[in-house]
Every structure is written in C-alpha cells, then in structure tokens.
N, C-alpha and C. Protein backbone atom coordinates (compact mmCIF):
# COMPACT_ATOMS: atom_id res chain seq x y z
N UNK A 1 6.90 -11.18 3.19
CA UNK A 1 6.13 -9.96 3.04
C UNK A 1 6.71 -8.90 3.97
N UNK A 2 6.74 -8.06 3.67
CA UNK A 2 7.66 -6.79 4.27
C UNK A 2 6.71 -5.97 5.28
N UNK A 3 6.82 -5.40 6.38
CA UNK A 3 5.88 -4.68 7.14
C UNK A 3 5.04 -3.67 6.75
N UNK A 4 5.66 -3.22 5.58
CA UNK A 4 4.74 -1.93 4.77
C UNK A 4 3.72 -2.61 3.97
N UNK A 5 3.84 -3.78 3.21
CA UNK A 5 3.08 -4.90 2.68
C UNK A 5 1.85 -5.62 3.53
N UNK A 6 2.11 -6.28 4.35
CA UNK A 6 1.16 -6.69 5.90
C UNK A 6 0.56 -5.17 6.48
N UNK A 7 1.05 -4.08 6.61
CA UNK A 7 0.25 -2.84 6.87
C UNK A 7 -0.75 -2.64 5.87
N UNK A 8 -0.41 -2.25 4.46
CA UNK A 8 -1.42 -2.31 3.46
C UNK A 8 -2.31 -3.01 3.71
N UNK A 9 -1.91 -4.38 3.67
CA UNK A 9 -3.35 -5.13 3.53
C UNK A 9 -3.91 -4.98 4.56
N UNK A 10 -3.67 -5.15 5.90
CA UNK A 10 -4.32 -4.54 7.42
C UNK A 10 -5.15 -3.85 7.47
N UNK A 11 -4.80 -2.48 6.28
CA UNK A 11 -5.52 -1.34 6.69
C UNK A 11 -6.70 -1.60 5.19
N UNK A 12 -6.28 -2.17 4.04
CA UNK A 12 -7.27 -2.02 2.89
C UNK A 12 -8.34 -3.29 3.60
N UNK A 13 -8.34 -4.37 4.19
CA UNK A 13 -8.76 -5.22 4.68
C UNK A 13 -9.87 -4.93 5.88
N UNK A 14 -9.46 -3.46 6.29
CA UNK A 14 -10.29 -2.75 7.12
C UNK A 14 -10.96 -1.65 7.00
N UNK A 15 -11.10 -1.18 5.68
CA UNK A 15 -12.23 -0.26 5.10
C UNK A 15 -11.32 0.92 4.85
N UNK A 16 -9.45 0.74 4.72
CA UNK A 16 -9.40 2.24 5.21
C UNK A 16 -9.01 2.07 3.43
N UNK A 17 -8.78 3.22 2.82
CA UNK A 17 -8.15 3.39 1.35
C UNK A 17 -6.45 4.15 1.85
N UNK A 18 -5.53 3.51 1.49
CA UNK A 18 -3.91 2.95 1.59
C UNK A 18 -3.40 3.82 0.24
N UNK A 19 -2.39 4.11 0.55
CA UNK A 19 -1.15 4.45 -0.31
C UNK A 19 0.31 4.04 0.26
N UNK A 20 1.34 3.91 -0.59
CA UNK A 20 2.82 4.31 -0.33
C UNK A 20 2.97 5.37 -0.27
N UNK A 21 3.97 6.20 0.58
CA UNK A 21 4.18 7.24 0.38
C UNK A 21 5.44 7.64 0.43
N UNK A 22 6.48 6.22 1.33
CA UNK A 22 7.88 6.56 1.15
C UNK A 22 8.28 5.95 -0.32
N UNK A 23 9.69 6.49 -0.50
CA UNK A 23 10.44 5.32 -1.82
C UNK A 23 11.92 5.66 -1.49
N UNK A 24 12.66 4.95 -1.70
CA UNK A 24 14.10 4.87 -1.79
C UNK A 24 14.55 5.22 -3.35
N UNK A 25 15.52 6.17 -3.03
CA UNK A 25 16.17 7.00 -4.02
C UNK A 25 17.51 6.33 -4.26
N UNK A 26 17.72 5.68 -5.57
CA UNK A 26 18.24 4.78 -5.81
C UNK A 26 20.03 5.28 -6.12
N UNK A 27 19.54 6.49 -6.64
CA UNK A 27 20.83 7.54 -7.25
C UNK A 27 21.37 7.87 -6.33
N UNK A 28 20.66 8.98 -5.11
CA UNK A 28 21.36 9.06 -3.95
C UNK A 28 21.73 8.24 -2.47
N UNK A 29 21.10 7.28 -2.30
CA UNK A 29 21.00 6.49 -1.73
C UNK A 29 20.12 6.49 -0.59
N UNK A 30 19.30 7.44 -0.56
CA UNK A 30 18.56 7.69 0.43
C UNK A 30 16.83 7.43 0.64
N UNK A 31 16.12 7.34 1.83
CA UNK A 31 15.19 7.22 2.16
C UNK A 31 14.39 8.48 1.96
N UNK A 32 13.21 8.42 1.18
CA UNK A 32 12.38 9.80 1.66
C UNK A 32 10.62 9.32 1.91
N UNK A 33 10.57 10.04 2.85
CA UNK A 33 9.33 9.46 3.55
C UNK A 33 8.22 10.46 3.75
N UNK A 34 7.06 10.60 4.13
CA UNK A 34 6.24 12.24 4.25
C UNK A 34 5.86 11.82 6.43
N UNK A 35 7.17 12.88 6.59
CA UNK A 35 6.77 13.02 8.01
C UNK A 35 6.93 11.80 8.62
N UNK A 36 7.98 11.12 8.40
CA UNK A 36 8.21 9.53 9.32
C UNK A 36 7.68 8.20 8.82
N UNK A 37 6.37 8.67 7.84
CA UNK A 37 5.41 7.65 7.22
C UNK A 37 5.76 6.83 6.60
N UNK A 38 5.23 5.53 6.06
CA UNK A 38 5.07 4.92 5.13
C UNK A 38 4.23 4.97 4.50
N UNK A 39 3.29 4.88 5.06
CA UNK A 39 1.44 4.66 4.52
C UNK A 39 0.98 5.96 4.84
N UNK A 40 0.02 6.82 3.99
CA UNK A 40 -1.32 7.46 4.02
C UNK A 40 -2.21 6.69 4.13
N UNK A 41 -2.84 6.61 4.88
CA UNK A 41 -4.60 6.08 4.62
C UNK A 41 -5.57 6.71 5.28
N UNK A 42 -6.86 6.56 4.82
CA UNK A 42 -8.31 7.63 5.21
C UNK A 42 -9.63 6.61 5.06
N UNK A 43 -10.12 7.01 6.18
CA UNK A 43 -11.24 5.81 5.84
C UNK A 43 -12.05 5.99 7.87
N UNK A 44 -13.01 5.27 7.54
CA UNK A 44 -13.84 5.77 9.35
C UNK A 44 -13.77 7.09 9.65
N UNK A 45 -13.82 8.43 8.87
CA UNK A 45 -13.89 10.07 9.33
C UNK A 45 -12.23 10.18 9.90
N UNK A 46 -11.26 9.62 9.84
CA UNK A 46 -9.89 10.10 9.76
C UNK A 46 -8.82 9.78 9.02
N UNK A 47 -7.55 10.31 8.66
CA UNK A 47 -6.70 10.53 8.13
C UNK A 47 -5.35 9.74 9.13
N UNK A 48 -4.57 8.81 8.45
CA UNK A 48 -3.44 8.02 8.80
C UNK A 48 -2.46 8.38 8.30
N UNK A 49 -1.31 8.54 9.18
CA UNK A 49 0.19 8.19 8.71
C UNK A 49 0.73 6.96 9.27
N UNK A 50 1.06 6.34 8.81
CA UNK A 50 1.61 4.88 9.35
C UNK A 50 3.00 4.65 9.25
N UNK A 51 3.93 4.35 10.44
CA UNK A 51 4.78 3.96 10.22
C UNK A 51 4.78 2.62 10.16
N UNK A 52 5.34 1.83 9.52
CA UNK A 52 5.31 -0.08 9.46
C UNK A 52 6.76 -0.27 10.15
N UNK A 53 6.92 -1.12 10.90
CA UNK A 53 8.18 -1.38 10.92
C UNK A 53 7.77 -2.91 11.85
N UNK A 54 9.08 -3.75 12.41
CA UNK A 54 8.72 -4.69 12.74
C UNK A 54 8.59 -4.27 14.65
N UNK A 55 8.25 -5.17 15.11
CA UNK A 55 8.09 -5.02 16.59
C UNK A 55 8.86 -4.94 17.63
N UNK A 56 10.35 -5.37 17.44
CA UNK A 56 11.11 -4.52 18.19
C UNK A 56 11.64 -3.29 17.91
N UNK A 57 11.16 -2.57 17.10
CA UNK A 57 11.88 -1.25 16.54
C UNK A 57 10.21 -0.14 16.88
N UNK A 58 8.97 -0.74 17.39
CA UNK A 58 8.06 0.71 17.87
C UNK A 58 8.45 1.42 18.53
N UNK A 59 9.30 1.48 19.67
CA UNK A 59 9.44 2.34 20.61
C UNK A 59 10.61 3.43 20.22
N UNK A 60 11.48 2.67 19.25
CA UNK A 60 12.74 3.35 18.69
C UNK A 60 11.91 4.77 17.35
N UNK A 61 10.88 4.16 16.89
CA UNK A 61 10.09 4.90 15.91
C UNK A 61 9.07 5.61 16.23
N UNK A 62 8.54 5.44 17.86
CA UNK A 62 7.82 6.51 18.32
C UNK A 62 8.65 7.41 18.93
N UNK A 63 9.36 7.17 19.33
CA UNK A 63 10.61 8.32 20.03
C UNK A 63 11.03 9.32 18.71
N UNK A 64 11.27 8.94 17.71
CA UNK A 64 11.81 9.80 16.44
C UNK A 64 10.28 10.57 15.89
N UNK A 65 9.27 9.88 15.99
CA UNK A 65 8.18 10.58 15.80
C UNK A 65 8.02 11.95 16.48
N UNK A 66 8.01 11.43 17.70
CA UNK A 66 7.64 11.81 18.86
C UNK A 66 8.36 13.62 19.42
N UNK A 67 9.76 13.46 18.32
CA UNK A 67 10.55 14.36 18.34
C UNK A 67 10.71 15.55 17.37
N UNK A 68 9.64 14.79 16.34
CA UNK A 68 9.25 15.34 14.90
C UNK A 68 7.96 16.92 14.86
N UNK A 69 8.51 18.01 14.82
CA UNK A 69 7.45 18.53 15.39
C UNK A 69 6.54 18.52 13.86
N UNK A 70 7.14 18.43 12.89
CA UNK A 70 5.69 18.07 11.61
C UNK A 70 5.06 16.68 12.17
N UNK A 71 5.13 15.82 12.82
CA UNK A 71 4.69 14.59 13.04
C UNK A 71 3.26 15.09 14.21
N UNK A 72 4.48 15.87 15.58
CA UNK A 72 3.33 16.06 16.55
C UNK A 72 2.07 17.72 15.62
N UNK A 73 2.47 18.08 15.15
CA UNK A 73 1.33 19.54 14.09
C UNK A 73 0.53 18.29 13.91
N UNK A 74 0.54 17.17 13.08
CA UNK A 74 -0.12 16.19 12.17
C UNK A 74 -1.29 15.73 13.41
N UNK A 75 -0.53 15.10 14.17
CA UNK A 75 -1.27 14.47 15.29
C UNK A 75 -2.02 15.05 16.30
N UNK A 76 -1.79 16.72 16.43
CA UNK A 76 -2.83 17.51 16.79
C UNK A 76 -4.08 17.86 16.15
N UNK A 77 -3.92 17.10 14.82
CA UNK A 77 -5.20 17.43 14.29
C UNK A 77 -6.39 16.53 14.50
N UNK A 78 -7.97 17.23 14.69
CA UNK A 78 -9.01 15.92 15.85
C UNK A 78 -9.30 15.03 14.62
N UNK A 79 -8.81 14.63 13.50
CA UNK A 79 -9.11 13.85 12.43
C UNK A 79 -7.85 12.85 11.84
N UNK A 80 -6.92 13.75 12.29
CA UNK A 80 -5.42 13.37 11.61
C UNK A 80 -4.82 11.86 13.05
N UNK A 81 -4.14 10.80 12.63
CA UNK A 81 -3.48 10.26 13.61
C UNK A 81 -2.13 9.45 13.09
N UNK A 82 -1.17 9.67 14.18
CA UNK A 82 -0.22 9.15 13.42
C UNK A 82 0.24 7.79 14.17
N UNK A 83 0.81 6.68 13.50
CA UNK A 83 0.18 5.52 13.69
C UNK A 83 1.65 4.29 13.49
N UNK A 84 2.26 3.96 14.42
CA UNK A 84 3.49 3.11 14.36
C UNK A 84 3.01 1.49 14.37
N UNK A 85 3.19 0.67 12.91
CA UNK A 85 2.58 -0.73 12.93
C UNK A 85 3.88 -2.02 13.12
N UNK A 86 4.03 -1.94 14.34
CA UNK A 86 5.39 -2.97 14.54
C UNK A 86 4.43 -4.19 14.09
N UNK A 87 4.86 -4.68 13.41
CA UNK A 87 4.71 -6.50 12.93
C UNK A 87 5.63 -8.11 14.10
N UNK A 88 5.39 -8.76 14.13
CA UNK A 88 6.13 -9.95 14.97
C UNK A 88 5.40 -11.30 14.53
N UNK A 89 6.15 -12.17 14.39
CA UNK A 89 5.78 -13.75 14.40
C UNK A 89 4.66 -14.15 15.39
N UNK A 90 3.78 -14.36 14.99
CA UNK A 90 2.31 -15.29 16.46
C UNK A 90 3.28 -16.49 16.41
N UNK A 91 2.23 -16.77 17.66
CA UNK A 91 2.64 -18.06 17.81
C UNK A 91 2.89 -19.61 16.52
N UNK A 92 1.85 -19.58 15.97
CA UNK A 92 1.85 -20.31 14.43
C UNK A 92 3.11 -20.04 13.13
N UNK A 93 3.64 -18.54 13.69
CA UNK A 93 4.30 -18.84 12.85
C UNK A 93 3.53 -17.02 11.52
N UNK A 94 2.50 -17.37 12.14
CA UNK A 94 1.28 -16.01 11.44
C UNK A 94 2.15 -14.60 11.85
N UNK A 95 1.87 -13.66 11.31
CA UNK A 95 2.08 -11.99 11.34
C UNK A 95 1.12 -11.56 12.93
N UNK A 96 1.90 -10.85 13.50
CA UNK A 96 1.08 -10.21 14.43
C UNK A 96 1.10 -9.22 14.21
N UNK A 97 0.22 -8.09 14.97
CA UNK A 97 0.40 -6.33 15.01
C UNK A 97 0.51 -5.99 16.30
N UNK A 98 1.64 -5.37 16.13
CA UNK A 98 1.65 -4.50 17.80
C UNK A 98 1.32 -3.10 17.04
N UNK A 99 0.27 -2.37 17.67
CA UNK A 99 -0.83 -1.24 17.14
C UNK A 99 -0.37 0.01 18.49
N UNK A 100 0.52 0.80 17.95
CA UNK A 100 0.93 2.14 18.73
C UNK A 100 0.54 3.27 17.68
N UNK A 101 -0.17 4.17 18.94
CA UNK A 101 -0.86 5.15 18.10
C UNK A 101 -0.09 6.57 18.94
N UNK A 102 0.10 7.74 18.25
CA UNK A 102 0.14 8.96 18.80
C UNK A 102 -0.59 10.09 18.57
C-alpha cells in the first residue's frame, strides 16, 4: 500500500472526507500536485493538504513546503492546515504515522 493509500484511509477512518489531488502525467512525464499536496481533506471545522510520503523523507518535504509561499498563504489560514504524513514499519511489521503539521 503506497503512503497516499494508508493516508486516505487514516484520514476517511477519522471522520475527515479525502480526495487525490496529485496525478502523474504520463505524456510528459511529470508530477502535478495542488501546492505540494497529495490529499485534500475537510472534516472537524478545517481544511487539509496532505503531503504522504514515507518517514525518512518529512523533513526533506517540510523544508520544500516550508519554502512554498502558496503552501505558507494556505497555512496562514485559522481553518486551512498543511499536513506532511511520513509512514514507517512498527514494530510488527504494521504502518506507522509520523504526523508533521505546519
């Protein structure tokens, strides 16, 4: 299961309502994403952008956020949050979440 996959369910599993929002452009070869995101989601009185990625790559994806001034506009808003979901192996062998927020 892919980190954008384990995010979905994370967040539909937790009352929030989920979308995709990146896709890979097959013709040109490129990534397009809205503002760093993977995920939209809304749910508890706020608005999510989620990045998914796995858990050694949060700090590399809050720094690019972080540098994004549509990312920090987004995250100034008192409703809006933008939201990096590194994934990692538990101990069992299970999905973990390392949960970085900006």
């Amino acid at each position: 299961m892919s980190p954008t996959q384990r995010t979905l369910k994370y967040l539909r599993d937790n009352g929030y309502t989920a979308v995709v929002v990146a896709s890979w452009n097959a013709f040109s070869k490129t990534r397009r994403d809205v503002f760093c995101a993977d995920i939209l989601a809304f749910g508890h009185g706020e608005v999510l952008l989620v990045n998914a990625t796995d858990a050694t790559s949060v700090s590399k994806r809050l720094a690019k956020a972080n540098a994004n001034a549509d990312v920090l506009a987004w995250a100034a808003q008192p409703w809006a949050k933008f939201v990096v979901a590194g994934w990692k192996k538990g101990v069992r062998g299970d999905a973990g979440l390392v949960w970085r927020v900006l």
